[in-house]
Protein backbone atom coordinates (compact mmCIF):
# COMPACT_ATOMS: atom_id res chain seq x y z
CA UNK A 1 49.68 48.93 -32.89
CA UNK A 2 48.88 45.01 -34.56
CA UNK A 3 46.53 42.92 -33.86
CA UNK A 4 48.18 40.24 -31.77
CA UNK A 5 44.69 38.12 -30.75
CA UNK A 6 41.66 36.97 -33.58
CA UNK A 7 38.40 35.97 -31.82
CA UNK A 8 35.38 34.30 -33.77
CA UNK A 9 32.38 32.63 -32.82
CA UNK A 10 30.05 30.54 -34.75
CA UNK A 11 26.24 30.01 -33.36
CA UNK A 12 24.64 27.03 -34.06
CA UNK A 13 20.64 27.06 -34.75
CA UNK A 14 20.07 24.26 -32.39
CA UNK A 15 22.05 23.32 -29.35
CA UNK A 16 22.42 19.33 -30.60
CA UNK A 17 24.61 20.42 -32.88
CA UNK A 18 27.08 22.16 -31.59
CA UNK A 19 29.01 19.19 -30.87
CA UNK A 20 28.91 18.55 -34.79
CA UNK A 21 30.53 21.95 -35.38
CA UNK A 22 32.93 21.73 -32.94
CA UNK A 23 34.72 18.43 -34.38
CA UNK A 24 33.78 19.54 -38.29
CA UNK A 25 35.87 22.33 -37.59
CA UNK A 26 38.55 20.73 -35.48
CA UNK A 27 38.81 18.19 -38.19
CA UNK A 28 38.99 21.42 -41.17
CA UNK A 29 42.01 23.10 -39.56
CA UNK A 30 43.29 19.64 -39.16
CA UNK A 31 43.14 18.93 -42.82
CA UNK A 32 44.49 22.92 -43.61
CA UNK A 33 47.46 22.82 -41.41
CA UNK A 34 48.74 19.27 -41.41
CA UNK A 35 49.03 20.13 -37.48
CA UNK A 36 48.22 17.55 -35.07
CA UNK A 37 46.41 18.89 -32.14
CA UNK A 38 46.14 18.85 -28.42
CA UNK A 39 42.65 17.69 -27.33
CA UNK A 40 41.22 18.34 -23.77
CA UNK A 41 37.73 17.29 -22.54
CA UNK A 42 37.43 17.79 -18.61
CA UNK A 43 34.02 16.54 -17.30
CA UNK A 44 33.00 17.36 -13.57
CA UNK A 45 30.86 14.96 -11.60
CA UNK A 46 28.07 14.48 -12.38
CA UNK A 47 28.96 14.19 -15.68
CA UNK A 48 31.76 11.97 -17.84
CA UNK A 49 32.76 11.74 -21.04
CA UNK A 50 30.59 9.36 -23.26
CA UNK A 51 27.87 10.01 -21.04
CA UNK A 52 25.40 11.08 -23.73
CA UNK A 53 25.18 14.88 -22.36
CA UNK A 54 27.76 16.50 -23.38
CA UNK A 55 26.28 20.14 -24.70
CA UNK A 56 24.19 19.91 -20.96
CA UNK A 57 27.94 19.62 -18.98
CA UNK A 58 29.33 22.34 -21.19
CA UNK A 59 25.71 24.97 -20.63
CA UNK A 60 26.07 24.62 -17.19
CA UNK A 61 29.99 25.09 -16.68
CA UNK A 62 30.53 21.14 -15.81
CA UNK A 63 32.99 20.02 -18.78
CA UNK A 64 35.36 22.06 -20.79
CA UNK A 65 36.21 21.30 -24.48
CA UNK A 66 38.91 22.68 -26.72
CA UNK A 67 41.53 21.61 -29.30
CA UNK A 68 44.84 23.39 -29.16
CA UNK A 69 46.87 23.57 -32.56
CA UNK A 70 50.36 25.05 -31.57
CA UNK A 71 52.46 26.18 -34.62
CA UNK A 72 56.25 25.93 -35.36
CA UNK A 73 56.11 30.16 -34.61
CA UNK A 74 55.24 29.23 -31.50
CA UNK A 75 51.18 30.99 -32.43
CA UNK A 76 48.50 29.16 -31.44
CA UNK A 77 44.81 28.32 -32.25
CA UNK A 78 42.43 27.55 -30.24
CA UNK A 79 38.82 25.72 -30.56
CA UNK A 80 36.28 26.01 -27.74
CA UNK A 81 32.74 25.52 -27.40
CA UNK A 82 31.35 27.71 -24.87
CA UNK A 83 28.88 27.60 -21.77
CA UNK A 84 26.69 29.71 -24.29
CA UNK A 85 26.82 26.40 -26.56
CA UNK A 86 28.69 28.47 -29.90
CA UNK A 87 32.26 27.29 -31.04
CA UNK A 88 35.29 29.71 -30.03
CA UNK A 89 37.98 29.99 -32.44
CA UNK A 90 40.83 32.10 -30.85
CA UNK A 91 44.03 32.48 -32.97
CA UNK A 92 47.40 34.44 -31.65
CA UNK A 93 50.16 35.79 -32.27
CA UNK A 94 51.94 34.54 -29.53
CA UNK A 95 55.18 37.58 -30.07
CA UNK A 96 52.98 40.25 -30.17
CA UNK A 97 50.50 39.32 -27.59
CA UNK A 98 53.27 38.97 -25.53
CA UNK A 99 55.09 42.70 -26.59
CA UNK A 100 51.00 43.70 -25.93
CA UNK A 101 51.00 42.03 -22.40
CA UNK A 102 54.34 43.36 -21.33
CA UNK A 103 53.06 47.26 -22.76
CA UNK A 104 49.66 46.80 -20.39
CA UNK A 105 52.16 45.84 -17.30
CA UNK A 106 54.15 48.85 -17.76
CA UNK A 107 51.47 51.23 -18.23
CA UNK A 108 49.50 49.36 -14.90
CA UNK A 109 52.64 49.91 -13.24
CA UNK A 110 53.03 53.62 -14.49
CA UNK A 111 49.06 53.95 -13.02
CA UNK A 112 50.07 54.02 -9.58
């Protein structure tokens, strides 16, 4: 048994600033592991990038934001901020999580 997935999440005192937290820490692990990142912003009408209301697209499920850092190990990182406006920071161990995946589909199969 190893831990094969690390979730954190940060909360932010007011909802403006989330945005501010996302990129400071986007921009920290940037800076710590000389990795450079796959960014994804998907807005949904009525809503666009740019458009001044961001955190309001994210609360209500119409835009997705996260930065992917993918390691030489293949692992991967991955910052979010959430419909509940807090920044998601999601680290894995690819391997294992995969030797952990494969272990739940044998025992699902075993279930029946």
């Amino acid at each position: 048994d190893k831990v094969h997935t690390i979730t954190v999440l940060l909360q932010v005192e007011q909802e403006p600033k989330v945005m501010d937290l996302y990129y400071d820490v986007v921009s920290d692990l940037k800076s710590k592991y000389k990795v450079t990142p796959t960014q994804s912003h998907i807005f949904r009408y009525p809503f666009q990038e740019g458009d001044g209301h961001t955190v309001t697209a994210v609360k209500r499920g119409y835009a997705d934001i996260s930065t992917l850092f993918e390691f030489d190990n293949n692992n991967a990182l991955t910052v979010s901020v959430t419909e509940g406006i807090s920044i998601k920071i999601v680290y894995q161990y690819t391997s294992l999580a995969e030797i952990a995946i494969d272990k739940q589909n044998q025992q699902n199969k075993s279930d029946y």
